[in-house]
Protein backbone atom coordinates (compact mmCIF):
# COMPACT_ATOMS: atom_id res chain seq x y z
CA UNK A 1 -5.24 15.21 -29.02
CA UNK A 2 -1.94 16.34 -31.08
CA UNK A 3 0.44 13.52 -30.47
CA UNK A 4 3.94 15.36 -29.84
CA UNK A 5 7.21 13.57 -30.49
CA UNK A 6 7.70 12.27 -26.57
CA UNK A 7 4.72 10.74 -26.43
CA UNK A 8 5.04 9.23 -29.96
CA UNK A 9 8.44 7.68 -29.13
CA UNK A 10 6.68 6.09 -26.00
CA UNK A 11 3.98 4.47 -28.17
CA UNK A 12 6.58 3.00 -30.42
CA UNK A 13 8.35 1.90 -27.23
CA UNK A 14 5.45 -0.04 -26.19
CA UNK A 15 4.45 -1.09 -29.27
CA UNK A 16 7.74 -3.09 -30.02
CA UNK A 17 8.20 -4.59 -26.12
CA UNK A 18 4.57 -6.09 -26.83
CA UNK A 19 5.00 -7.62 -30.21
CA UNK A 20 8.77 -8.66 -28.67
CA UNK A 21 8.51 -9.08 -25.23
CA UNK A 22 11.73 -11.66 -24.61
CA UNK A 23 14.28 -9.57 -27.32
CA UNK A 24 17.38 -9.74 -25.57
CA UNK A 25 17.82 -5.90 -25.17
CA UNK A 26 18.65 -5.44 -21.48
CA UNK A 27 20.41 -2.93 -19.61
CA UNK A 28 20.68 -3.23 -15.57
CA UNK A 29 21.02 -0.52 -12.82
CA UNK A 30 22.82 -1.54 -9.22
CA UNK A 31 20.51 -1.91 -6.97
CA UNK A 32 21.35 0.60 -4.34
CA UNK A 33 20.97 2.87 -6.46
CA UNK A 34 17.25 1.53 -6.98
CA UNK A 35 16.52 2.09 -3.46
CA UNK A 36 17.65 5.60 -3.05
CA UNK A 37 18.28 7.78 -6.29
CA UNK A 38 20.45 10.89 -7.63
CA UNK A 39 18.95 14.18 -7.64
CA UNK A 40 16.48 15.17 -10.26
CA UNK A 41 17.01 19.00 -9.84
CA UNK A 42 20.35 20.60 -9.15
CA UNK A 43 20.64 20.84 -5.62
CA UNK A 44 22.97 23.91 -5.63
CA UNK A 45 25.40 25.13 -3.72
CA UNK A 46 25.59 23.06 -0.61
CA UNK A 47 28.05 20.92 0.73
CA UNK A 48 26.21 17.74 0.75
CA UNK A 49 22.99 16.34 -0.50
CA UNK A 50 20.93 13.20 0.97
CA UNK A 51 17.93 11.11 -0.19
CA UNK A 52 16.50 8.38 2.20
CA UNK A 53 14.32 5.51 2.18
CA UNK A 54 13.64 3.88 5.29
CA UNK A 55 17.09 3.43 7.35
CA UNK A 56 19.03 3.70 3.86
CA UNK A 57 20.61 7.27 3.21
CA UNK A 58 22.00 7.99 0.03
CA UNK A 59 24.68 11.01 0.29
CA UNK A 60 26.62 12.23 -2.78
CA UNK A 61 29.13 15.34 -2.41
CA UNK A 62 30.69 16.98 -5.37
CA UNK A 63 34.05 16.68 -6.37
CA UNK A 64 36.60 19.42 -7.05
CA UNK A 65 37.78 21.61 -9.91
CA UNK A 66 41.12 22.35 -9.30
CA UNK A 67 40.93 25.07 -12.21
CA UNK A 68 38.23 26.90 -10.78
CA UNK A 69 39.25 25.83 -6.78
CA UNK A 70 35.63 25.29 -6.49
CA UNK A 71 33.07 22.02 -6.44
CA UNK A 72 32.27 20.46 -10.24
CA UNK A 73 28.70 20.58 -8.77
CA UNK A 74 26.36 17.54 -8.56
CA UNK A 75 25.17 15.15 -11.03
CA UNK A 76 21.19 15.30 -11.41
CA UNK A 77 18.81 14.93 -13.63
CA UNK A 78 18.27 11.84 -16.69
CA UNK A 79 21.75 11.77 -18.06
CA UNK A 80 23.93 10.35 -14.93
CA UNK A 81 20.80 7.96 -14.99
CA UNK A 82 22.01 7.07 -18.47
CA UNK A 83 25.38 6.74 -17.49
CA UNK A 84 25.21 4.65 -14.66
CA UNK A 85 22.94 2.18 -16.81
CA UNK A 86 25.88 2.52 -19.04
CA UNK A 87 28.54 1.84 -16.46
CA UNK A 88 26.28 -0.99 -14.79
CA UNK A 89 25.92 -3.01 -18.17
CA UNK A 90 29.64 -2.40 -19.44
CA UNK A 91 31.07 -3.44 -16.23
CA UNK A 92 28.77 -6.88 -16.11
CA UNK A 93 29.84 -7.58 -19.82
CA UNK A 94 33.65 -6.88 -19.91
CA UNK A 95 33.78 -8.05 -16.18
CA UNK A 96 36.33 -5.10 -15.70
CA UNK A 97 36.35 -1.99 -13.54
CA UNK A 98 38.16 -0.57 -16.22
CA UNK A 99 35.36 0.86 -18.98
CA UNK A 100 36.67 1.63 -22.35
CA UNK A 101 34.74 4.73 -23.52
CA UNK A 102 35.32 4.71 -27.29
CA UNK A 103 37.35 7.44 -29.25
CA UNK A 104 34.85 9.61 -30.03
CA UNK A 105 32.01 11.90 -28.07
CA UNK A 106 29.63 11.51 -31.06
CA UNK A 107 29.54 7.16 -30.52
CA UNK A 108 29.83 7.53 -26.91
CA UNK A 109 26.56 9.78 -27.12
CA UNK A 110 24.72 7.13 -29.16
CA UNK A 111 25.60 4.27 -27.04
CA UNK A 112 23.89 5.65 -24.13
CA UNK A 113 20.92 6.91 -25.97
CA UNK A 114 21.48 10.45 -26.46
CA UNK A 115 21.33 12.72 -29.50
CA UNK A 116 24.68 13.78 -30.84
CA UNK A 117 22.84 15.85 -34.04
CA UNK A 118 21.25 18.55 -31.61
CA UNK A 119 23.94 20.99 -31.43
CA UNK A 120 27.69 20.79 -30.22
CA UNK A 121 29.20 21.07 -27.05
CA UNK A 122 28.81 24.90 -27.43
CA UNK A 123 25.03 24.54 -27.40
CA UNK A 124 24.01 25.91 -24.01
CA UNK A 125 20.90 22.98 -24.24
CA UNK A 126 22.92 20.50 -26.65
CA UNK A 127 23.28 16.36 -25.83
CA UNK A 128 26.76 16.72 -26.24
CA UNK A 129 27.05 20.13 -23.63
CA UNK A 130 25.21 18.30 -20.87
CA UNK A 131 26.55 14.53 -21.04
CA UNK A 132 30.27 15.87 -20.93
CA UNK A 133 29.15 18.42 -17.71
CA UNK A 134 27.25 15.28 -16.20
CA UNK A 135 29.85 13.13 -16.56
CA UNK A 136 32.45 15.05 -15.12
CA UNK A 137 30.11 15.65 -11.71
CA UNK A 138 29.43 11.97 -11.72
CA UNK A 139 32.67 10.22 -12.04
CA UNK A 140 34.33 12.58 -9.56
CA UNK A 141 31.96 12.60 -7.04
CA UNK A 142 31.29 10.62 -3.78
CA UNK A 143 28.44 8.56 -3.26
CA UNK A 144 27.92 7.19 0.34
CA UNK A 145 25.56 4.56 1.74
CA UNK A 146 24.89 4.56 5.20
CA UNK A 147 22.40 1.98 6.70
CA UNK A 148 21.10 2.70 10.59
CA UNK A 149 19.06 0.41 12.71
CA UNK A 150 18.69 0.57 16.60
CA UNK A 151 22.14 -2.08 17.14
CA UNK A 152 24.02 -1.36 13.85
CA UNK A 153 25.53 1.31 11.82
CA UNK A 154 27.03 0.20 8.70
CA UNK A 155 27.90 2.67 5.61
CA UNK A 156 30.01 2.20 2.44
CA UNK A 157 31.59 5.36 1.20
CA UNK A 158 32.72 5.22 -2.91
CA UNK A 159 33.97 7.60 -5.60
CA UNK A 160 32.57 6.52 -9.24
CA UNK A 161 35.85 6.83 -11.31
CA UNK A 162 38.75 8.31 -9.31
CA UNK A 163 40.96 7.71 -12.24
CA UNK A 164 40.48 8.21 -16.14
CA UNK A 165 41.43 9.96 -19.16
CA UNK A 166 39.00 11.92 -22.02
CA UNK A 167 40.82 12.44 -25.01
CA UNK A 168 37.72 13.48 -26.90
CA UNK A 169 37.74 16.80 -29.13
CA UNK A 170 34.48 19.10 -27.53
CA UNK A 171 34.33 21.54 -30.40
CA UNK A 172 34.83 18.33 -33.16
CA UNK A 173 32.67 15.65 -31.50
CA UNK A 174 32.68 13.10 -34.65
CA UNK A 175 36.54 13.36 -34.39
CA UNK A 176 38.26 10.21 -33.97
CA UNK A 177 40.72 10.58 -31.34
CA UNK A 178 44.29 7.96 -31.57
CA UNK A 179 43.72 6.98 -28.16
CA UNK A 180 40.48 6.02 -26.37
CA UNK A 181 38.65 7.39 -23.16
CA UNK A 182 38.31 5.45 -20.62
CA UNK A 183 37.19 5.03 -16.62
CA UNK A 184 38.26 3.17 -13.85
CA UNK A 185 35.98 2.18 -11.35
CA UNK A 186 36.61 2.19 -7.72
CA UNK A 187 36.78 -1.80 -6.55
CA UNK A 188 34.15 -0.65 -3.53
CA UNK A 189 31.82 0.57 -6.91
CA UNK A 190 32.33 -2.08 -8.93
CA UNK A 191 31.17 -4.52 -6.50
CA UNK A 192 28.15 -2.67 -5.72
CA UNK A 193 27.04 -1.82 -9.23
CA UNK A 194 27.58 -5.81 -10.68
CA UNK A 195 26.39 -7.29 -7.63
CA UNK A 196 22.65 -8.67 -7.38
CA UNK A 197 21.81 -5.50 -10.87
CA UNK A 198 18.31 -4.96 -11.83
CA UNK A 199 17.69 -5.64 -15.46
CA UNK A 200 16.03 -3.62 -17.48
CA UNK A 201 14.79 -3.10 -20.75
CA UNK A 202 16.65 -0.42 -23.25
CA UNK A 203 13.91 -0.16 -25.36
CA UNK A 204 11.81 1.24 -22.52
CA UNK A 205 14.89 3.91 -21.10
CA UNK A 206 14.92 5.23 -25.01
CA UNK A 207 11.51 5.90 -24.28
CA UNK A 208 11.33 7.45 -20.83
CA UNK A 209 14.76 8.75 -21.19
CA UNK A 210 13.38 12.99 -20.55
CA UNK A 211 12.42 11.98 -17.32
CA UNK A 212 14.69 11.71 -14.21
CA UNK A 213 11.51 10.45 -12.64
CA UNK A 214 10.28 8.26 -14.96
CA UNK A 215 13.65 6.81 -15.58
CA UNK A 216 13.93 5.93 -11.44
CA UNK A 217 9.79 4.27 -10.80
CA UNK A 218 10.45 1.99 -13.96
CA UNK A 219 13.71 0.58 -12.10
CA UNK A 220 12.09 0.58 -8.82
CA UNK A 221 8.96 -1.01 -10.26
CA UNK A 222 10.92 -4.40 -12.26
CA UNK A 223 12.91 -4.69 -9.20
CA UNK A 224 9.63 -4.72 -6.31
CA UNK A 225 7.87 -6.48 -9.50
CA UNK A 226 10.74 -9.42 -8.80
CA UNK A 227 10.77 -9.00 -5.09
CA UNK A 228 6.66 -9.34 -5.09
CA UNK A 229 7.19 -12.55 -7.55
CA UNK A 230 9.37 -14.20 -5.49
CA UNK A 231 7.54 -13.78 -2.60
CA UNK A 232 3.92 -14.02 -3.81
CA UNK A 233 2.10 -11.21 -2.75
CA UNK A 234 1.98 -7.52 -3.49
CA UNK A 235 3.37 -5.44 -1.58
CA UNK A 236 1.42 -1.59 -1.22
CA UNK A 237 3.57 1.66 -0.60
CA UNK A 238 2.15 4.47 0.50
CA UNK A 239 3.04 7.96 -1.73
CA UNK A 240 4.91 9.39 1.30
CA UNK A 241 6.92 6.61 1.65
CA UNK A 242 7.52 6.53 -2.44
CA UNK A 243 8.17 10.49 -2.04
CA UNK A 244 10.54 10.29 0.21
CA UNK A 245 12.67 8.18 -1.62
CA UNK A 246 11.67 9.71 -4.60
CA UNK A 247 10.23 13.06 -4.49
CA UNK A 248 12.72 15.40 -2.19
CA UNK A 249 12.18 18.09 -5.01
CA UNK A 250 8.06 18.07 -4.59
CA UNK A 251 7.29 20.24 -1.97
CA UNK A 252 3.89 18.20 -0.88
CA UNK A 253 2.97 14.64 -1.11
CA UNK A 254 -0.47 15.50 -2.75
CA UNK A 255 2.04 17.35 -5.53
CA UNK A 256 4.08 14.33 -5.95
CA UNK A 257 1.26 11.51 -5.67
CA UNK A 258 -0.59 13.57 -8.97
CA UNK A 259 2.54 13.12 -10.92
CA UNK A 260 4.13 9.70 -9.69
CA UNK A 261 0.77 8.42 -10.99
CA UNK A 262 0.62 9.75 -14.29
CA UNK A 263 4.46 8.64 -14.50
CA UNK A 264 3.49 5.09 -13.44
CA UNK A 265 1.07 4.72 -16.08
CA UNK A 266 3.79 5.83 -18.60
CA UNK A 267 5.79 3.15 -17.22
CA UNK A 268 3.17 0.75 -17.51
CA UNK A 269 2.75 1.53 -20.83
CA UNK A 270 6.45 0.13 -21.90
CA UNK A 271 6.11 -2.57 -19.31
CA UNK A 272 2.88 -4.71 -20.24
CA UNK A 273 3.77 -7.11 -17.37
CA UNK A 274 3.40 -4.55 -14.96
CA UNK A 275 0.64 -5.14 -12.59
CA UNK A 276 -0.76 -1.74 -10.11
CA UNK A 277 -3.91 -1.26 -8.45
CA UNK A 278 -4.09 2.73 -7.34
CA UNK A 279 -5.65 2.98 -3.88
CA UNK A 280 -6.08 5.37 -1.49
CA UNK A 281 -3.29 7.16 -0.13
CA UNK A 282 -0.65 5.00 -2.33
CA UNK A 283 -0.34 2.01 -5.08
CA UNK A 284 0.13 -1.86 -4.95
CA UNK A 285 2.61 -3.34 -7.04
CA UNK A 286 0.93 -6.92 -7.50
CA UNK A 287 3.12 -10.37 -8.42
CA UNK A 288 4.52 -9.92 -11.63
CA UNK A 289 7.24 -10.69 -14.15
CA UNK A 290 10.02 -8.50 -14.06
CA UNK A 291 10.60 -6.28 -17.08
CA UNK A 292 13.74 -8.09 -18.50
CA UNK A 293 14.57 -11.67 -17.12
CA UNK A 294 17.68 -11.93 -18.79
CA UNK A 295 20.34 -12.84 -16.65
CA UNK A 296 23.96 -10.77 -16.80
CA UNK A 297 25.89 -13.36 -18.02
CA UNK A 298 24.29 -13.83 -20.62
CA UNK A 299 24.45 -9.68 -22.01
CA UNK A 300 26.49 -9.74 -25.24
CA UNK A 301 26.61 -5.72 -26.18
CA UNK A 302 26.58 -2.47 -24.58
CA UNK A 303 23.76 -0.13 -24.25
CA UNK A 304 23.22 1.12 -27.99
């Protein structure tokens, strides 16, 4: 079997968590944003689009481009992932709504794990095109939570980053710019991204980072891995109910159970403490560490 460069990152990725299990390299996700996800495939042109898991729905609409008079279009796919990692961690260490994004694209890039040596902003497929399109339909867009039982409707409507300022050079990326980029959170997201995060390890997003997929079952899996710990047994989910929160872009469960699988061995691979037993119709996540148990006060540096 040729071992390409994905799956050769991935075996480095596990190799190191093994032989250093407890290194201190954490990252952490809010966890609403565990529970229901972004969308892995651009959803097009439509004027909202919702993800649901149980009675949580997770709505995000696009923000506007005054330029153009039209919507930015929606963030999907692995690099808002990365960036909302990003803006989880930095907002738990500087304890500030207010992120400081460096003064250059190129260190920005690196920070959050992508490569700034692929091609320049002018590269239709280039690091540097896609993280400064993503991040544009992710800070300006409007992520709701709404939460529906038979007495009580609650939702919590939020823009990422109403307010900011990118001062970085696209066609000269390594340029350092006098002033730095920055991001203000929303107090409403700010609360809901540093309260209760999931931790996770960076070493294992590095290695899963291609994935939108694989990047969303490894956070769901440390966080049910904690709730199943704390409450001592497993807890079995069936693959519509993991599709559904999951897989809106599969269009059958059998589709989406063949792949969630292989993904969820991937993820097992850079998470040792991972325990699943595969059974019919859906998989048991059994009592478990979680994949990082670093706690957020105690995070000294950014994502790197």
């Amino acid at each position: 079997m040729t071992l390409t460069r994905d799956r050769k990152k991935l075996l480095d990725a596990a190799s190191a968590i093994r032989l250093s299990p407890d290194k201190e390299e954490a990252a952490f996700i809010a966890r609403q944003l565990v529970q229901a996800t972004l969308p892995h495939k651009n959803p097009g042109d439509v004027p909202a689009w919702t993800r649901k898991n149980g009675n949580l729905t997770l709505t995000v609409r696009p923000g506007w481009d005054t330029r153009k008079s039209a919507p930015i279009g929606y963030p999907y796919g692995t690099v808002p992932r990365l960036l909302l990692f990003w803006i989880t961690t930095e907002a738990l260490r500087t304890k500030s709504p207010r992120l400081q994004l460096g003064n250059s694209l190129t260190a920005f890039m690196r920070e959050i794990g992508l490569n700034p040596d692929n091609g320049g902003t002018g590269a239709k497929r280039s690091d540097a095109r896609r993280l400064r399109e993503q991040m544009r339909r992710l800070f300006r867009a409007t992520i709701s939570f709404d939460q529906v039982d038979d007495e009580r409707e609650a939702w919590l409507d939020m823009q990422v980053a109403p307010e900011g300022v990118l001062w970085w050079d696209s066609k000269q990326p390594d340029q350092l710019d006098l002033f730095q980029s920055w991001i203000e959170l929303t107090p409403r997201f700010y609360e809901a991204v540093t309260a209760a995060p999931v931790p996770v390890d960076v070493r294992a997003l590095r290695a899963l980072k291609r994935s939108p997929l694989a990047l969303d079952l490894y956070a769901w899996a440390t966080y049910t891995a904690y709730s199943t710990q704390k409450k001592g047994q497993a807890r079995f989910v069936t693959w519509e109910q993991l599709g559904e929160q999951f897989g809106g872009e599969y269009a059958e469960t059998k589709e989406f159970a063949r792949y969630a699988r292989a993904t969820l061995r991937k993820v097992q691979s850079v998470y040792p403490a991972l325990g699943l037993d595969f059974e019919y119709g859906g998989v048991k996540v059994l009592p478990c560490n979680p994949a990082v148990s670093i706690k957020p006060q105690k995070l000294k540096t950014p994502v790197d």
